[in-house]
C-alpha atoms as a PDB file:
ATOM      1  CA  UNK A   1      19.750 -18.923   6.259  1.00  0.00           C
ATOM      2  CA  UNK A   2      19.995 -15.418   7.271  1.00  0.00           C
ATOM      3  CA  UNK A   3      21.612 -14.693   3.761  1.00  0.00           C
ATOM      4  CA  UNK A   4      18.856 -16.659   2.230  1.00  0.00           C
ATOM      5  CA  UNK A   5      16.252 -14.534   3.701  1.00  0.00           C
ATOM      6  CA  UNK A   6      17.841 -11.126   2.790  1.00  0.00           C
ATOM      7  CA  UNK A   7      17.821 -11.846  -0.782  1.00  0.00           C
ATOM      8  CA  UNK A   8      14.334 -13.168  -0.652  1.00  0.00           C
ATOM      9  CA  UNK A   9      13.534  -9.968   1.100  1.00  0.00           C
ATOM     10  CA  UNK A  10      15.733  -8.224  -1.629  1.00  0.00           C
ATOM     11  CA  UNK A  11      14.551  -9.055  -4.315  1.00  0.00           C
ATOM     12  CA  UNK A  12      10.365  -9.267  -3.112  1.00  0.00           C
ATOM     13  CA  UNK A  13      10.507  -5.619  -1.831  1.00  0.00           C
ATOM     14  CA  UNK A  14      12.159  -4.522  -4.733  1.00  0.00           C
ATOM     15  CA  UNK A  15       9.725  -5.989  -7.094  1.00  0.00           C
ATOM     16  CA  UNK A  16       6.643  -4.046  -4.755  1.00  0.00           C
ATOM     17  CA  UNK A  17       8.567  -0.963  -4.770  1.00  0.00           C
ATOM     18  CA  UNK A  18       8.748  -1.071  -8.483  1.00  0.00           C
ATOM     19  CA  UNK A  19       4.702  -1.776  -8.153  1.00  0.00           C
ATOM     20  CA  UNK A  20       3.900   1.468  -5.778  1.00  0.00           C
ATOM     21  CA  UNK A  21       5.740   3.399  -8.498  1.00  0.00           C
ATOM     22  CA  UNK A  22       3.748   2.106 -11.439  1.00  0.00           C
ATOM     23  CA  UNK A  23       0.487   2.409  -9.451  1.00  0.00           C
ATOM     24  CA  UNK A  24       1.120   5.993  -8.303  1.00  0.00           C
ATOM     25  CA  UNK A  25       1.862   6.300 -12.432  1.00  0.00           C
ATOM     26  CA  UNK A  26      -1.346   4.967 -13.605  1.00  0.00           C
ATOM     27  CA  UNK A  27      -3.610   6.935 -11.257  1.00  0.00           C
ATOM     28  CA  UNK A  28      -1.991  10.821 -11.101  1.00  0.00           C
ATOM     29  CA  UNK A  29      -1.075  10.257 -14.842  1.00  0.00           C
ATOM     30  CA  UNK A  30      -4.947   9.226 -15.163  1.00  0.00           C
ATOM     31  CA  UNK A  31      -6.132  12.425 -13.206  1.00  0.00           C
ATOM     32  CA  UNK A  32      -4.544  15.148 -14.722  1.00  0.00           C
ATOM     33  CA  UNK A  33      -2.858  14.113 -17.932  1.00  0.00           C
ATOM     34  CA  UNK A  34       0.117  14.460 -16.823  1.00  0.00           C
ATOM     35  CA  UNK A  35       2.880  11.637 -19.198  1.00  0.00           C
ATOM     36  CA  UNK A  36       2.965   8.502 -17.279  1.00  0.00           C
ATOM     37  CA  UNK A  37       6.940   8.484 -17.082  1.00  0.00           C
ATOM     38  CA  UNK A  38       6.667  12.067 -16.006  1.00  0.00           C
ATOM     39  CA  UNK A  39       4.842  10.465 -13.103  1.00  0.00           C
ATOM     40  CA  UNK A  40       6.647   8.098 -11.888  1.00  0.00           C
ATOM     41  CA  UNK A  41       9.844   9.774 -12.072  1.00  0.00           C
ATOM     42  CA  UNK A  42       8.270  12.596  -9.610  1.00  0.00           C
ATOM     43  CA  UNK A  43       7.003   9.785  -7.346  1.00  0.00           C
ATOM     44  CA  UNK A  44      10.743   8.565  -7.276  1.00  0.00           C
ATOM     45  CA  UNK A  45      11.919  11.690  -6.403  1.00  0.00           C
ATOM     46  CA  UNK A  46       9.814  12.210  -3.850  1.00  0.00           C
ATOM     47  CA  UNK A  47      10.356   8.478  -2.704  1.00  0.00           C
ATOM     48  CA  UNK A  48      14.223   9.139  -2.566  1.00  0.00           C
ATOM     49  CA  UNK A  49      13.471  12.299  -0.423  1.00  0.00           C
ATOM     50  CA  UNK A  50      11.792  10.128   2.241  1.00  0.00           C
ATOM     51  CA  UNK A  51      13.780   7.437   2.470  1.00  0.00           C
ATOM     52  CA  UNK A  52      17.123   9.427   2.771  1.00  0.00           C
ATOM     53  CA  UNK A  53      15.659  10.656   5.873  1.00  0.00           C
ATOM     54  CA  UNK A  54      16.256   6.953   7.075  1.00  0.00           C
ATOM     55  CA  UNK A  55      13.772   4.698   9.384  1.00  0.00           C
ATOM     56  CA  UNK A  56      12.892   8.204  11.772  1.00  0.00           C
ATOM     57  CA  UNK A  57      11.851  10.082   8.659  1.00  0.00           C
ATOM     58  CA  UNK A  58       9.918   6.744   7.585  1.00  0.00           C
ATOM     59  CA  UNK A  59       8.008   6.721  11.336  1.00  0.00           C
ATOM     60  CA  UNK A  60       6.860  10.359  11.358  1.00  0.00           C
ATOM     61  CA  UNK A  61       5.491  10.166   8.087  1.00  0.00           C
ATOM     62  CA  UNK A  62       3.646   7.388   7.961  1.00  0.00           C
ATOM     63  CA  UNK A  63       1.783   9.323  11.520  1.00  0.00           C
ATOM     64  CA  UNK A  64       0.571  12.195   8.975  1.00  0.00           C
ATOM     65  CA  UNK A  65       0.227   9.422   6.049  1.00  0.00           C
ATOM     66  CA  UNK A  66      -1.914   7.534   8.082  1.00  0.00           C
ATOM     67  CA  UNK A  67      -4.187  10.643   9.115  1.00  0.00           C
ATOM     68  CA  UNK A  68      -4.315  11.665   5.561  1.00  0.00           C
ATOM     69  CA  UNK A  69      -4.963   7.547   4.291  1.00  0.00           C
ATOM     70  CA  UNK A  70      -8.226   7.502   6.794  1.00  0.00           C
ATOM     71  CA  UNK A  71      -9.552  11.203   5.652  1.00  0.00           C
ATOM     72  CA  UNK A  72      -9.440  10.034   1.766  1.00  0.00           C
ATOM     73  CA  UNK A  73     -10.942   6.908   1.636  1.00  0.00           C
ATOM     74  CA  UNK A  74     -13.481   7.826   3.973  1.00  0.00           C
ATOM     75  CA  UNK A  75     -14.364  10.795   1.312  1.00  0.00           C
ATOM     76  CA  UNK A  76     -14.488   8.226  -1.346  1.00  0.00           C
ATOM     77  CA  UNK A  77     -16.526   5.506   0.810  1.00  0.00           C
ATOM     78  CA  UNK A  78     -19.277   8.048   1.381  1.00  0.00           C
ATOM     79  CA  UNK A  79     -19.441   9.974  -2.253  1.00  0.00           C
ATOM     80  CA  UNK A  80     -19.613   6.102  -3.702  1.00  0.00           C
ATOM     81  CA  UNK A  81     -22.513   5.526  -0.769  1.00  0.00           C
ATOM     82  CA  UNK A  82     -24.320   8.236  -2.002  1.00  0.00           C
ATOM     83  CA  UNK A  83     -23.980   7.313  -6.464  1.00  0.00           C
ATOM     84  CA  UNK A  84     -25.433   4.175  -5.413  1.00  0.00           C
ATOM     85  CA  UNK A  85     -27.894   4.386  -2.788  1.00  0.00           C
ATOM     86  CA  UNK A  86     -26.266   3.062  -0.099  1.00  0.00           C
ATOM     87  CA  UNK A  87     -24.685  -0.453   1.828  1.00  0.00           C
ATOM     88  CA  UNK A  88     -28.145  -2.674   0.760  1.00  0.00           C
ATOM     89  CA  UNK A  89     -28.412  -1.427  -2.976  1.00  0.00           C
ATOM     90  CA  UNK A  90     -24.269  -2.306  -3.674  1.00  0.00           C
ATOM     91  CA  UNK A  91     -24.420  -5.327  -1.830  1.00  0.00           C
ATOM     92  CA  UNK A  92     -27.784  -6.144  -3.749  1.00  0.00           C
ATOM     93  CA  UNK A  93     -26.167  -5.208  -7.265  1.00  0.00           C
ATOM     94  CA  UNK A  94     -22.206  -6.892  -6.232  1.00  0.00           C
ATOM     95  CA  UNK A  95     -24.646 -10.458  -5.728  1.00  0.00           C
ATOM     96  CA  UNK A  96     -26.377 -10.494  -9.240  1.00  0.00           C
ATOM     97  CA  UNK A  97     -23.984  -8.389 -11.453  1.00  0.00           C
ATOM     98  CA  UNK A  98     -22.708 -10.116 -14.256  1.00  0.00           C
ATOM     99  CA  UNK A  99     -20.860  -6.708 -15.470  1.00  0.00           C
ATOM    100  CA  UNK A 100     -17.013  -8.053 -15.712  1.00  0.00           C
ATOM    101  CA  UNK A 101     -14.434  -6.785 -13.522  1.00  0.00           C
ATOM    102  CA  UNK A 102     -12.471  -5.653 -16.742  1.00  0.00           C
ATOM    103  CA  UNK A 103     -13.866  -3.631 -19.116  1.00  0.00           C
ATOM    104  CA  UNK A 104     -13.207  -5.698 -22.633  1.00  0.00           C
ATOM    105  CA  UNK A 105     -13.888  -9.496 -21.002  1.00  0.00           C
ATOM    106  CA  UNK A 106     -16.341 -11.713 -21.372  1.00  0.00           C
ATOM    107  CA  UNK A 107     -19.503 -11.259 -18.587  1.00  0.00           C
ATOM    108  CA  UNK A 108     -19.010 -12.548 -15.361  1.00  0.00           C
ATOM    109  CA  UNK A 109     -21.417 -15.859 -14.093  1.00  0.00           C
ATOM    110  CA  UNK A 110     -24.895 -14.876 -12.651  1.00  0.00           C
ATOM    111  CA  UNK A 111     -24.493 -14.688  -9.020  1.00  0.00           C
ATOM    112  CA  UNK A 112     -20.739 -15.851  -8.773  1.00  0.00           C
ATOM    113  CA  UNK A 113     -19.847 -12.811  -6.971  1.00  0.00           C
ATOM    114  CA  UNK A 114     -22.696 -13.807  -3.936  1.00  0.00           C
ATOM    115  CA  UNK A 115     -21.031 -17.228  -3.454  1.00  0.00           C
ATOM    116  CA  UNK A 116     -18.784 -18.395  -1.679  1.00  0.00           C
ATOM    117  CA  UNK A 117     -15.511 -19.013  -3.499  1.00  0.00           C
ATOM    118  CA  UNK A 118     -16.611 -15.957  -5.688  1.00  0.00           C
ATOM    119  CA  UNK A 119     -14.449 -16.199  -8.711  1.00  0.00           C
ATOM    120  CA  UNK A 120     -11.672 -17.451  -7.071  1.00  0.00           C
ATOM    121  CA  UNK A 121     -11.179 -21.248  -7.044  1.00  0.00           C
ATOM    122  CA  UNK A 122     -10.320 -22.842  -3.354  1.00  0.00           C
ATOM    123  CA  UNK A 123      -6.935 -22.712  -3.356  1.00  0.00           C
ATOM    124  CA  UNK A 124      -6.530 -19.488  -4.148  1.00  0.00           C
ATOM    125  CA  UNK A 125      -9.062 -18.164  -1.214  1.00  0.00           C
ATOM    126  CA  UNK A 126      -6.279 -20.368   0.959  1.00  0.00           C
ATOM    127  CA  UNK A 127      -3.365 -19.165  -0.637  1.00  0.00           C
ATOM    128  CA  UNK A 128      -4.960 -15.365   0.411  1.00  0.00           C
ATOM    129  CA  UNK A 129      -5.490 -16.006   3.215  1.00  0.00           C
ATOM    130  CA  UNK A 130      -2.735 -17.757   3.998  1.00  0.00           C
ATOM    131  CA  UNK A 131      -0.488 -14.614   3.100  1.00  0.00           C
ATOM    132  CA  UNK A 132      -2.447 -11.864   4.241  1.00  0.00           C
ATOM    133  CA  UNK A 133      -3.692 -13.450   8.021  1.00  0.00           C
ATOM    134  CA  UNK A 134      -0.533 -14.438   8.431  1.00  0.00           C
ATOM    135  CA  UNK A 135       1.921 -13.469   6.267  1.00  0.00           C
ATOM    136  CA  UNK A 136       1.481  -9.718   6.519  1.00  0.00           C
ATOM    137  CA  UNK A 137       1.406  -9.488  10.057  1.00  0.00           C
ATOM    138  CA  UNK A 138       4.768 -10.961   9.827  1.00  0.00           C
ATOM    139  CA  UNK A 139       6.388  -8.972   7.126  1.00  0.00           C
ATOM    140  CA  UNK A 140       9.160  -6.940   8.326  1.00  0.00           C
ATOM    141  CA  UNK A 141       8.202  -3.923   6.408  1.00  0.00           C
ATOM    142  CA  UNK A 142       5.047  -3.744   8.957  1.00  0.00           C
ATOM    143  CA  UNK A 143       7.498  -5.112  12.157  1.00  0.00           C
ATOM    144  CA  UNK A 144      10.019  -2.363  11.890  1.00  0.00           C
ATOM    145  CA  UNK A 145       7.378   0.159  12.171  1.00  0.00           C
ATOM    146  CA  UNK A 146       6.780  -1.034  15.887  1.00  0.00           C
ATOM    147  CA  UNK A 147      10.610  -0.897  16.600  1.00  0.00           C
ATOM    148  CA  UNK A 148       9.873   3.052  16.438  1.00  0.00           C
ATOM    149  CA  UNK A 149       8.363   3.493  19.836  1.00  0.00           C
ATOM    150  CA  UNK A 150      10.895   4.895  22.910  1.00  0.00           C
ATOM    151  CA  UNK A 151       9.465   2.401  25.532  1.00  0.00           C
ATOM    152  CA  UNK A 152       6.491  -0.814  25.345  1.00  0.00           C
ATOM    153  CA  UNK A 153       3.669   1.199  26.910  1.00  0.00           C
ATOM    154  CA  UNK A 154       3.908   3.542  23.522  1.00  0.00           C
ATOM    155  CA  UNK A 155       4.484   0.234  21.578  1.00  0.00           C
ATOM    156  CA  UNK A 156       1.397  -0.914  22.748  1.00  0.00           C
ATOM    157  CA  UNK A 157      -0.404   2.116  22.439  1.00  0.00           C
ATOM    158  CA  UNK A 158       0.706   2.055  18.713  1.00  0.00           C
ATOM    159  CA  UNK A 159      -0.658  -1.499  18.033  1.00  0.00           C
ATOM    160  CA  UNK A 160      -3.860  -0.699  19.891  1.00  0.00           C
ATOM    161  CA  UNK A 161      -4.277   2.704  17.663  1.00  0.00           C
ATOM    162  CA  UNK A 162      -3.449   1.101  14.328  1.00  0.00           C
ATOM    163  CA  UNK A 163      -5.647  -1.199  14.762  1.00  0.00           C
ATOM    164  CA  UNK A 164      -8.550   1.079  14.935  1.00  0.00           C
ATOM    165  CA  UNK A 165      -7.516   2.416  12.524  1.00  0.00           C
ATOM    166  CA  UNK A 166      -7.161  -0.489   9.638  1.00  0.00           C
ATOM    167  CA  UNK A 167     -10.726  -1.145  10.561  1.00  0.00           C
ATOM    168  CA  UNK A 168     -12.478   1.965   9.314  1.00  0.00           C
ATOM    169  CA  UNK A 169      -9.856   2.110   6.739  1.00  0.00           C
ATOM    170  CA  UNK A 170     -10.076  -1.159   5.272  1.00  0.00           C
ATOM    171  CA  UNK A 171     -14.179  -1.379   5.762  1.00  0.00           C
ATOM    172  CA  UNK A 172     -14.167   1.976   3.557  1.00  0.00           C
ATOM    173  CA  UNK A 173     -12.013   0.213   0.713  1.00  0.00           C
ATOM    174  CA  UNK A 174     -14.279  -2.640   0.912  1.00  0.00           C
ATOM    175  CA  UNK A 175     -17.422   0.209   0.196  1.00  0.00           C
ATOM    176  CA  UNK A 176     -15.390   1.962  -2.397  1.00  0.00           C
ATOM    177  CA  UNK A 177     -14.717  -1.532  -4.404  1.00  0.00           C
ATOM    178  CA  UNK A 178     -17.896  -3.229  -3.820  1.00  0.00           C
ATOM    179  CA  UNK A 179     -19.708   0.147  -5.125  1.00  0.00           C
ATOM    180  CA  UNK A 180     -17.191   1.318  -7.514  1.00  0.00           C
ATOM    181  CA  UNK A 181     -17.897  -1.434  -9.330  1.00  0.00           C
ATOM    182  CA  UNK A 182     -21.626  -0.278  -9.942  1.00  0.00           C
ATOM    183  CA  UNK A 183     -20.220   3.379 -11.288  1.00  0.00           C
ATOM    184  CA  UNK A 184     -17.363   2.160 -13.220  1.00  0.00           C
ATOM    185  CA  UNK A 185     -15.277  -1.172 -13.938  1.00  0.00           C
ATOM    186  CA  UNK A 186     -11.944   0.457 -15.167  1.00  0.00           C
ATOM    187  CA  UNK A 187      -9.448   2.793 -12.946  1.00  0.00           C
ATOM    188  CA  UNK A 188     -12.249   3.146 -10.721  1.00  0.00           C
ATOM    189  CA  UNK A 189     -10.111   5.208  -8.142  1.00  0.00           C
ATOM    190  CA  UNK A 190      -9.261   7.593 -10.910  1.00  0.00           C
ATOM    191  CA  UNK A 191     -13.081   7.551 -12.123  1.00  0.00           C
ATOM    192  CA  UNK A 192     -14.075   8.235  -9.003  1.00  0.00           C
ATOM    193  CA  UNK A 193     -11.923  11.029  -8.071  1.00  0.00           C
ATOM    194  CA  UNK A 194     -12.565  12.626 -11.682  1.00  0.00           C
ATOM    195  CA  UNK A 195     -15.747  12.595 -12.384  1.00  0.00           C
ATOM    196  CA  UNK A 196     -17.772  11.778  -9.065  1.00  0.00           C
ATOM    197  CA  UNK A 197     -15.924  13.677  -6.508  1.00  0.00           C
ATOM    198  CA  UNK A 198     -15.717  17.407  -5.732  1.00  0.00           C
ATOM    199  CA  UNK A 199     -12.414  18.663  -5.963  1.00  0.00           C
ATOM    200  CA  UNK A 200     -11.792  19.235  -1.950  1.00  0.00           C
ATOM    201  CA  UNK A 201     -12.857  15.667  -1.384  1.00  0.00           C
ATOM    202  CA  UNK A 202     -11.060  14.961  -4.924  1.00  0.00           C
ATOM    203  CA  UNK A 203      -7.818  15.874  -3.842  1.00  0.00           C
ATOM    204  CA  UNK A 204      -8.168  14.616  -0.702  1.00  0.00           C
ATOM    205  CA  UNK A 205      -8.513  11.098  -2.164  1.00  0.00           C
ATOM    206  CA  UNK A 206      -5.596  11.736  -4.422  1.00  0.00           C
ATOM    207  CA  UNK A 207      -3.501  12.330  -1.316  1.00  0.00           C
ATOM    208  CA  UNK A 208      -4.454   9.363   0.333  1.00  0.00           C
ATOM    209  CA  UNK A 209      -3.639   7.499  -2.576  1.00  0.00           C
ATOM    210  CA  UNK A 210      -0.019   9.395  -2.530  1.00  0.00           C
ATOM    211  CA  UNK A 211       0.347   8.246   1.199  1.00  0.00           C
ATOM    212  CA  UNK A 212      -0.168   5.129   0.791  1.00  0.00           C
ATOM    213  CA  UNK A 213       2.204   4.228  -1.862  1.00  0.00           C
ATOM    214  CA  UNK A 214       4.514   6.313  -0.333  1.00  0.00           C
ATOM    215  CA  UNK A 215       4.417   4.832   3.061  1.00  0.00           C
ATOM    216  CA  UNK A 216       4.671   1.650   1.730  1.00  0.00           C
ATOM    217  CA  UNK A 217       7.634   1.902  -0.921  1.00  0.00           C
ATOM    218  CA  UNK A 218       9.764   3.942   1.693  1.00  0.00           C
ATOM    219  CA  UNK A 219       9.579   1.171   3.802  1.00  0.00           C
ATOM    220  CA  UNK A 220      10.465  -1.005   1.642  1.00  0.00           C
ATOM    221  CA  UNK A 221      13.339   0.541  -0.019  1.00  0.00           C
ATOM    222  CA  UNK A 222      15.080   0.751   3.143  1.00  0.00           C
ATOM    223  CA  UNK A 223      14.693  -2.816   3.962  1.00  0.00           C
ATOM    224  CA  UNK A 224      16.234  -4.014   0.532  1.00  0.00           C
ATOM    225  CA  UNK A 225      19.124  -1.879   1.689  1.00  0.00           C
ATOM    226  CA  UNK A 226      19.481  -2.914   4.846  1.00  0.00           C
ATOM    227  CA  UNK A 227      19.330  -6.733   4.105  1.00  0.00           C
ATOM    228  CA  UNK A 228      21.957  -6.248   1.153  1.00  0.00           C
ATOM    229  CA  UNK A 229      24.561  -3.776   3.932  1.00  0.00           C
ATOM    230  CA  UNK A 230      23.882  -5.879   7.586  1.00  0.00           C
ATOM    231  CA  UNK A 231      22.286  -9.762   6.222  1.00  0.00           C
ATOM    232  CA  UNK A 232      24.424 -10.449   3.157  1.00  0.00           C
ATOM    233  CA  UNK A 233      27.160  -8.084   2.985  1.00  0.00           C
ATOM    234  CA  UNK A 234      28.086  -8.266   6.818  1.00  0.00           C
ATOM    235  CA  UNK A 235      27.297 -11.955   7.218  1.00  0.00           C
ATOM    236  CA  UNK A 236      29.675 -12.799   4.066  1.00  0.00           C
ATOM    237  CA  UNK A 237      32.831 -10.359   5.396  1.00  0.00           C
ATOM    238  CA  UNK A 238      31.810 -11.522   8.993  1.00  0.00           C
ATOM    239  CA  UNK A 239      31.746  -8.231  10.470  1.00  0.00           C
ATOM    240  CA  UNK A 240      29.212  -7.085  13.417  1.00  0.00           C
ATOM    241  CA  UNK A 241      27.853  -3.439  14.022  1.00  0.00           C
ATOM    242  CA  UNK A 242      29.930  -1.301  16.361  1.00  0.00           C
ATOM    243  CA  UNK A 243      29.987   2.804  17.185  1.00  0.00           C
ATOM    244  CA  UNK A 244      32.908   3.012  14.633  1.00  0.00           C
ATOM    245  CA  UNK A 245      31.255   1.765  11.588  1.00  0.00           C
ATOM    246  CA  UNK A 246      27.942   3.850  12.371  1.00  0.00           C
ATOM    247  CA  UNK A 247      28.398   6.828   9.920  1.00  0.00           C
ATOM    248  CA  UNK A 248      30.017   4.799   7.271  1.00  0.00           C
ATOM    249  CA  UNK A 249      27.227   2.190   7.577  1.00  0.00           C
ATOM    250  CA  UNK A 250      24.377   5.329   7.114  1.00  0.00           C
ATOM    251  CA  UNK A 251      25.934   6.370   3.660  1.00  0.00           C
ATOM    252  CA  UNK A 252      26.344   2.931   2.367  1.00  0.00           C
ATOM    253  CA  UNK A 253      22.925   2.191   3.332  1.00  0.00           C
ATOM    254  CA  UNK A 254      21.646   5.897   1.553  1.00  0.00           C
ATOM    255  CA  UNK A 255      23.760   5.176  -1.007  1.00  0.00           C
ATOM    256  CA  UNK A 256      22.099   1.797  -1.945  1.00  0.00           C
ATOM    257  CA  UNK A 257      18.323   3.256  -1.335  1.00  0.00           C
ATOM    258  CA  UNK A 258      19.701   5.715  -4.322  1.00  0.00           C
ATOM    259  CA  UNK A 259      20.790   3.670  -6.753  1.00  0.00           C
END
């Protein structure tokens, strides 16, 4: 089992690592015309950077990723606040647009976006919501971070103070999609930061969009390495973690985040 779930966890995280890379790609390469592949390689190198730093260098810099996550979508929540005229005037456009959510497809149904289901069908609302109300706060990628704290008062603390902080986080991305959608229906991130923005508040969004997919595919990359080194390759040779094994175990495990 525990070899079953390591390769699970292999091979998902490094499928969503390969995603953070292409959407770092799409939106710096969008920005400044800088070559897509040029992009992503300089996200991987900077991705490589962080995670040889191992799971400390991961906790300290998702502290200032966080601070810098809140600051940019809060700049993009209120510049899209202002293009549009505020919370009534996107929620009153998001309920009757029929603009679709691609730009090139056919026109949405009058109203869909106002009901319930939306354009989902019903078992896709339940598979969502299935995996995010439950599955995320499960996913070890999000677990380990709380493995960081010295003692459970500042484990507690840290739950506590990510949780208010999700909710102004998440309620801006909610603004910033909902009233995106009113400016522009393609990269609207991008859009946004391009042609809306100013560039302090510009780059500040840009950031956050860094942080993010770099706190994310850090994390990630070091738990497809440590499920192949400890849940597959240790379980198969039958060995267990000692003192001995420490520094050998820390450059197989930066030598698999590498490659």
């Amino acid at each position: 089992i525990r070899i079953f779930v390591a390769a699970v966890e292999l091979v998902g995280y490094f499928v969503f690592s390969f995603i953070q890379i292409q959407g770092f790609g799409i939106v710096l390469s969008s920005i400044t015309g800088i070559s897509y592949n040029i992009c992503c390689v300089a996200f991987m190198i900077i991705l490589i950077f962080t995670c040889m730093g191992g799971f400390e260098s991961v906790a300290r810099t998702d502290t200032a990723n966080a601070i810098l996550i809140l600051i940019g979508v809060i700049a993009g929540a209120v510049t899209v606040m202002q293009l549009t005229g505020g919370i009534g005037n996107i929620v009153e456009n998001f309920v009757t647009t029929t603009a679709p959510a691609i730009e090139g497809q056919p026109a949405l149904e009058a109203g869909v976006l106002g009901s319930s289901w939306g354009v989902f069908g019903v078992s896709a609302i339940i598979s969502t919501f299935l995996s995010n109300a439950f599955g995320s706060i499960v996913a070890p990628h999000w677990v380990a971070r709380f493995m960081a704290p010295k003692n459970a008062k500042t484990a507690a603390l840290q739950m506590f103070c990510v949780l208010l902080l999700l909710i102004p986080v998440f309620g801006c991305l909610i603004i910033i999609g909902m009233g995106g959608k009113m400016i522009t229906t393609d990269y609207m991130f991008p859009q946004l930061i391009m042609n809306y923005l100013n560039p302090v508040l510009g780059a500040l969004a840009l950031t956050a969009i860094c942080a993010a997919a770099v706190s994310t595919a850090n994390s990630m990359l070091l738990h497809c390495s440590t499920s192949l080194v400890y849940d597959i390759k240790r379980v198969l040779q039958d060995k267990k973690a000692s003192a001995e094994n420490d520094d050998k175990t820390t450059k197989e495990l930066r030598m698999w985040v590498l490659l």
